[in-house]
Protein backbone atom coordinates (compact mmCIF):
# COMPACT_ATOMS: atom_id res chain seq x y z
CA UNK A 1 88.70 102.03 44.71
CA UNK A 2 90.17 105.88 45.32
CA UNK A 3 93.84 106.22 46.85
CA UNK A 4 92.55 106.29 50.65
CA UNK A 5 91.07 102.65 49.92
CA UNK A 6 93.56 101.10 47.99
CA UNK A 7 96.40 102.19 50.58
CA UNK A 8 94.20 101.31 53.74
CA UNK A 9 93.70 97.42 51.56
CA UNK A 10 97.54 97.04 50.94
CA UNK A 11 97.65 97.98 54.91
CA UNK A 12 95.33 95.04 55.88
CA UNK A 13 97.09 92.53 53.87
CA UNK A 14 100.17 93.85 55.22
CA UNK A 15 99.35 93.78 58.92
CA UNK A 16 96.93 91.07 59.26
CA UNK A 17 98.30 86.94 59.61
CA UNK A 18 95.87 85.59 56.83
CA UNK A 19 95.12 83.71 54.09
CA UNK A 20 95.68 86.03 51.01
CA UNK A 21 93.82 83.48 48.75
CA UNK A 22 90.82 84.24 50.02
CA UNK A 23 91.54 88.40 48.71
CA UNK A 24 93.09 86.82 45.45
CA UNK A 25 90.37 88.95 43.42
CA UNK A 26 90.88 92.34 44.98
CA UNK A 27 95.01 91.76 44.73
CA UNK A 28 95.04 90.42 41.29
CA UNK A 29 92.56 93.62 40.32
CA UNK A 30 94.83 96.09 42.27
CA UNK A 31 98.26 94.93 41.72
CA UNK A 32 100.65 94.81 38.84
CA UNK A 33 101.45 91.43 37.58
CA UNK A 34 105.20 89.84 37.92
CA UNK A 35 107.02 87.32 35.68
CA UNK A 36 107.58 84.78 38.35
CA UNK A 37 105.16 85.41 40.92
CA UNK A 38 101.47 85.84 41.50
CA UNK A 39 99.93 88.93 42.62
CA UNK A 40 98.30 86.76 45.79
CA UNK A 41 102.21 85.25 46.15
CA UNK A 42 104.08 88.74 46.01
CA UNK A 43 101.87 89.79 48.51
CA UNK A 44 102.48 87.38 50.49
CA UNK A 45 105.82 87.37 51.14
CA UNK A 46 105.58 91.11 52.50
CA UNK A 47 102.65 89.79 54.99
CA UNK A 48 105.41 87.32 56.00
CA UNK A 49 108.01 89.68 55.82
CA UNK A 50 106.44 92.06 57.90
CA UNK A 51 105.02 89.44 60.63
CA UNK A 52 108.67 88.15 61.06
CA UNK A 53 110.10 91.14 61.75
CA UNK A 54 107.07 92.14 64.30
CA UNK A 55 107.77 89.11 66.03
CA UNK A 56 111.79 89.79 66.17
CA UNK A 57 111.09 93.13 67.50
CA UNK A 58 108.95 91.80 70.24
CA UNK A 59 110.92 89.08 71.05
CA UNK A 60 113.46 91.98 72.22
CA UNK A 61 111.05 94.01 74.25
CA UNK A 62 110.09 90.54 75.93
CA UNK A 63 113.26 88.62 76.05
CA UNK A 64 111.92 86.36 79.29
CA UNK A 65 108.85 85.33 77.76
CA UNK A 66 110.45 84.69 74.36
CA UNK A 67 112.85 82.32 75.90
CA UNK A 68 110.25 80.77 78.22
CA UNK A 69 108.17 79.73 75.65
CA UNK A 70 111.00 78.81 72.67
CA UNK A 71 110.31 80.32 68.89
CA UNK A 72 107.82 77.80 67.97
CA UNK A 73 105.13 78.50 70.68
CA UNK A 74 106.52 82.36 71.22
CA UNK A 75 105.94 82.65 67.39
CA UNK A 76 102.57 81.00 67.47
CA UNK A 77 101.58 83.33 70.51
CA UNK A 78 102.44 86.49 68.64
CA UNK A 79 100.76 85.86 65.46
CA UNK A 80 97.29 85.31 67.23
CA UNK A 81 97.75 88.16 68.94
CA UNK A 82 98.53 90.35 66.23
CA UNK A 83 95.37 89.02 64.49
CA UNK A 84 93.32 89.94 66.94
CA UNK A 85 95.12 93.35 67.83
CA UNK A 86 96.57 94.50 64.54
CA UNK A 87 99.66 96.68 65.30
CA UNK A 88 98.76 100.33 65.28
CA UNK A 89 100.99 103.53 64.10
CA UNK A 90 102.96 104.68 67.34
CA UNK A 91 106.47 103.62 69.29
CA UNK A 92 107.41 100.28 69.04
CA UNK A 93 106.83 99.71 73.00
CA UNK A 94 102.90 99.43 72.05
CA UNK A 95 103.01 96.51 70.20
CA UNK A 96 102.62 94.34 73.42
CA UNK A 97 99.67 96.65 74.74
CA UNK A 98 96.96 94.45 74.78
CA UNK A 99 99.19 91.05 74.93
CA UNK A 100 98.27 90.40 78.68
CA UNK A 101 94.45 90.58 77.92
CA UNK A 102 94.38 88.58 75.07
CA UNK A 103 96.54 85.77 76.59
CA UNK A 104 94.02 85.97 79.68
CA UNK A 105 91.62 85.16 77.73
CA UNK A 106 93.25 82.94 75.49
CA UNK A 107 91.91 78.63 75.67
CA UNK A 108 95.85 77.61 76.25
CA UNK A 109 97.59 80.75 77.36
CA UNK A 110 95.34 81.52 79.72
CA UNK A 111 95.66 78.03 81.66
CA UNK A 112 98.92 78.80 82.30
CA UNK A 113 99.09 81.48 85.24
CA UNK A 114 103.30 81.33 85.84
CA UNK A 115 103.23 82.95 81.73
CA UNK A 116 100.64 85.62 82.09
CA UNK A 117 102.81 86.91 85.50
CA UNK A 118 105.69 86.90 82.97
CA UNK A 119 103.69 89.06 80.70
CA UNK A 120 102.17 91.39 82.87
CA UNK A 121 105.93 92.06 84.35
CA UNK A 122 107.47 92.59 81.07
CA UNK A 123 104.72 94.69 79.87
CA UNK A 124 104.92 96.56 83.26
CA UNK A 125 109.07 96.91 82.45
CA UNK A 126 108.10 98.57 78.84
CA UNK A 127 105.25 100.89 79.28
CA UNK A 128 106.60 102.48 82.70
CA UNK A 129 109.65 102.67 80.90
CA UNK A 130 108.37 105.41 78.72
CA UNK A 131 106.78 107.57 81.32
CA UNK A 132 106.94 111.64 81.71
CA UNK A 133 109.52 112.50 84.42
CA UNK A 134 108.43 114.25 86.74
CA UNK A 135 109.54 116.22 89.98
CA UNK A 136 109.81 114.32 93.05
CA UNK A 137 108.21 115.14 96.50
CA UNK A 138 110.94 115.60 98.97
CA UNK A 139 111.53 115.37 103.01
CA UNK A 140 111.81 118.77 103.38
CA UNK A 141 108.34 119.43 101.34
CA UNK A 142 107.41 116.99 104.10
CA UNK A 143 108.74 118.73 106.85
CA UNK A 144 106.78 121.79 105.24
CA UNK A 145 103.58 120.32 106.13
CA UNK A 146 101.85 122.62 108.85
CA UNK A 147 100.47 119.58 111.11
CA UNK A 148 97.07 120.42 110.39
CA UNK A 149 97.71 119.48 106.45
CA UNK A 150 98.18 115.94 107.28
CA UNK A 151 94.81 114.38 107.64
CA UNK A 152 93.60 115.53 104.55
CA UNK A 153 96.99 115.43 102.70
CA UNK A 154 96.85 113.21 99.08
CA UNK A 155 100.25 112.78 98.12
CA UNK A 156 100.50 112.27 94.29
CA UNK A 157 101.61 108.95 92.63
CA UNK A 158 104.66 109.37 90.15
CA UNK A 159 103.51 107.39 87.06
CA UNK A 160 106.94 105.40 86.53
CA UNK A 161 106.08 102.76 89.09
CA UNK A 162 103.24 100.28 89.78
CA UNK A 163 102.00 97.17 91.74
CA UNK A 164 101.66 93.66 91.23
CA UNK A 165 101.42 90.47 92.65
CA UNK A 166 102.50 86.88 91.92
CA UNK A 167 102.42 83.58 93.42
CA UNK A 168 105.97 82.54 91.86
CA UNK A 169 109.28 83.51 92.86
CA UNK A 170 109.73 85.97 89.69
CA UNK A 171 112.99 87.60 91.30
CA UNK A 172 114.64 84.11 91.56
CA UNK A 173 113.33 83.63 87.98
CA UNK A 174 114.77 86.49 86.36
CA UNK A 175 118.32 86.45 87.82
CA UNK A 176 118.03 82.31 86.35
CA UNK A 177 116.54 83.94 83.23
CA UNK A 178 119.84 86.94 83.08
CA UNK A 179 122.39 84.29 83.30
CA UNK A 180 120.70 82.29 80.57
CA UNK A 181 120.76 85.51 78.48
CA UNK A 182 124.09 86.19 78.91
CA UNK A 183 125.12 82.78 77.39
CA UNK A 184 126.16 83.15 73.93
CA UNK A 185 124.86 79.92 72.84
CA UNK A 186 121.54 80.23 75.08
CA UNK A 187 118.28 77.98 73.00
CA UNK A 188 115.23 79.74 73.51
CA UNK A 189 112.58 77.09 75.40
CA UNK A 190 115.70 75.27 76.67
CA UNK A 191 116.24 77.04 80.10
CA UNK A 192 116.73 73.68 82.14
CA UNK A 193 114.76 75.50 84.95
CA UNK A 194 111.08 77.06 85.58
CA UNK A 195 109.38 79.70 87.26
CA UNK A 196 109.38 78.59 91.36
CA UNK A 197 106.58 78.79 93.27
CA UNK A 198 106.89 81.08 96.69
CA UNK A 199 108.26 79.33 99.59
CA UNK A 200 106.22 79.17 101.64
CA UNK A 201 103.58 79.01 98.83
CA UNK A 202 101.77 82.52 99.25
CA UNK A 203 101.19 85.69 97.10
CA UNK A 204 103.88 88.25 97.06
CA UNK A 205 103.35 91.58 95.75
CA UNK A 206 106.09 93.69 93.87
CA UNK A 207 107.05 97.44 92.98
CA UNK A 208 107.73 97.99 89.51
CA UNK A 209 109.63 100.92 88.61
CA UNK A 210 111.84 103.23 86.54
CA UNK A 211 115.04 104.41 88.44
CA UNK A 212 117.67 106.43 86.59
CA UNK A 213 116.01 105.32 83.07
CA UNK A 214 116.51 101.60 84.38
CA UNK A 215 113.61 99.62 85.31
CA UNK A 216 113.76 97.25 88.23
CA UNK A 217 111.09 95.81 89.91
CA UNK A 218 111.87 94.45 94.24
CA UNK A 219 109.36 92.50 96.82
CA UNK A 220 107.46 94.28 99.22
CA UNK A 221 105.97 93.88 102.40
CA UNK A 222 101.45 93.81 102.88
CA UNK A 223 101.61 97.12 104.67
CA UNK A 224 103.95 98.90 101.99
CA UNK A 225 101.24 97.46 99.26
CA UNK A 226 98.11 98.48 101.07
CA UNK A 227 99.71 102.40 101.72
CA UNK A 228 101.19 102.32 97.76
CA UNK A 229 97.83 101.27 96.32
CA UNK A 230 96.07 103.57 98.73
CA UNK A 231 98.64 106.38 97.21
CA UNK A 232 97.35 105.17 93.61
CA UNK A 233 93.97 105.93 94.29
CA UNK A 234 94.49 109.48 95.96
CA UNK A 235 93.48 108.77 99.38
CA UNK A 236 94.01 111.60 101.68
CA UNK A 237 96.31 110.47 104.38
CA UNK A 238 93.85 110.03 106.94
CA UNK A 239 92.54 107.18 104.93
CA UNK A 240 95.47 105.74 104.78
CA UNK A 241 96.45 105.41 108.11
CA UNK A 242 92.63 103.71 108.21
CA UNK A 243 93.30 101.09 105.74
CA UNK A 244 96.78 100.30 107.30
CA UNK A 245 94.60 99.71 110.94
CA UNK A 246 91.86 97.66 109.76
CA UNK A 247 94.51 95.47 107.83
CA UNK A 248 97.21 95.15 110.42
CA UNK A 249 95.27 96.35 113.76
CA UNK A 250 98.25 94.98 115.64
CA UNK A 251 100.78 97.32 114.76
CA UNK A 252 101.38 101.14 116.17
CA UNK A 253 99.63 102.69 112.75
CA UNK A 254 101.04 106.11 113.82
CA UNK A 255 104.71 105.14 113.32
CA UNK A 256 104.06 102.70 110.57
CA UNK A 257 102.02 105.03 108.14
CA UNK A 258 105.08 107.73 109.21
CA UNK A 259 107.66 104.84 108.06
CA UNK A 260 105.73 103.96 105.09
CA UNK A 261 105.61 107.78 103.37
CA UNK A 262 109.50 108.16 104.42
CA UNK A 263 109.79 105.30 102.67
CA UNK A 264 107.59 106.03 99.57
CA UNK A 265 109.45 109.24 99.79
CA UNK A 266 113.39 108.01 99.94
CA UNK A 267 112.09 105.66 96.77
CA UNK A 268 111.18 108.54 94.95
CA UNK A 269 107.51 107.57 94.29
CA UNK A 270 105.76 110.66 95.23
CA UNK A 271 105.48 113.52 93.01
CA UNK A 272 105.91 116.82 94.02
């Protein structure tokens, strides 16, 4: 093998949760012998290593599902993810990238619909996290406006918020979850509580966002969820207000579109 092979096969039995018995051949042939140890063992306890810290790192990045789950299951979680989606070179936020895809689609995970909520949240906190500030669109832009601009007006989605929804009570979960972190002697799996469903049982959606380089996340109402996701996918405003009527058909659409984009607008999720 040249250079650009041997490092790229040190990488793979580095990064990937294996059996390194079954590369015994190609280890013993590229590494050095040791006293004590077999090539296939040294190796090994750098794949371990390495995997234990991966896990520790993530286990910060997603505290909630980490103690949800406990070590044992967390752990187990983790390490079939990472060998299916070996970490890549970049910021330590993208470990988790593809987490909520592969625990969709996982035969146990993916049974279990109050953890992948969990996951898509937390992985919602981290990558928004990380966004480019930009400026923010302002009342007095608004008040700018000549009135013939409106109709065809497409305000601009920020990129350090987004949308979900969830049939569980994840607010009341994570203030449980915060006071379980703050105890010093907190076991991870041992919460004495789970993730509520809504009362009354229905699906809620939620704003996630970065405010002051915090992330939050806060309920919101249908009407503020069909004019955000309309935002999202650049409808002019015209369109909006014509998604708002054939969803709520009962309400004055004039003053609740105007309400909505004052709101969007005092929340700092329009950019300028």
């Amino acid at each position: 093998m040249n250079w650009q092979e041997e490092q790229q096969a040190f990488w793979d039995w580095m990064t990937r949760p294996q059996d390194l018995r079954d590369s015994a051949h190609a280890i013993d042939t590229l590494m050095a012998p040791h006293q004590a140890l077999s090539q296939v063992e040294a190796v090994a306890i750098y794949n371990n290593a390495y995997h234990q810290r991966l896990i520790q790192i993530s286990s910060e990045l997603y505290p909630v599902l980490y103690h949800t789950l406990g070590d044992e299951v967390y752990t187990r979680l983790w390490l079939e993810y990472i060998a299916a989606y070996p970490p890549r070179p970049g910021p330590m936020g993208l470990l988790g990238e593809h987490l909520l895809v592969f625990a969709r689609q996982h035969a146990q995970f993916g049974q279990l619909p109050a953890l992948l909520d969990i996951i898509e949240l937390e992985s919602l906190l981290i990558s928004l996290f990380d966004k480019v500030d930009e400026p923010t669109f302002t009342r007095p832009m608004l008040q700018a406006l000549a009135v013939d601009q409106w109709p065809v007006m497409r305000f601009q989605a920020k990129q350090d918020w987004d949308l979900m929804h969830s049939r569980f009570d994840l607010e009341g979960y994570w203030t449980l979850m915060q006071t379980h972190l703050a105890n010093p002697s907190a076991v991870p799996g041992e919460t004495g509580f789970s993730v509520p469903l809504h009362e009354p049982a229905q699906s809620v959606y939620y704003l996630v966002r970065r405010v002051n380089h915090r992330m939050q996340f806060q309920r919101i109402n249908p009407a503020m969820q069909v004019f955000l996701h309309g935002i999202q996918l650049h409808y002019p405003f015209a369109e909006l207000c014509e998604q708002l009527e054939g969803n709520f058909p009962q309400e004055d659409i004039a003053q609740l579109s105007l309400t909505l984009l004052l709101k969007s607008i005092d929340l700092q999720l329009l950019c300028a």
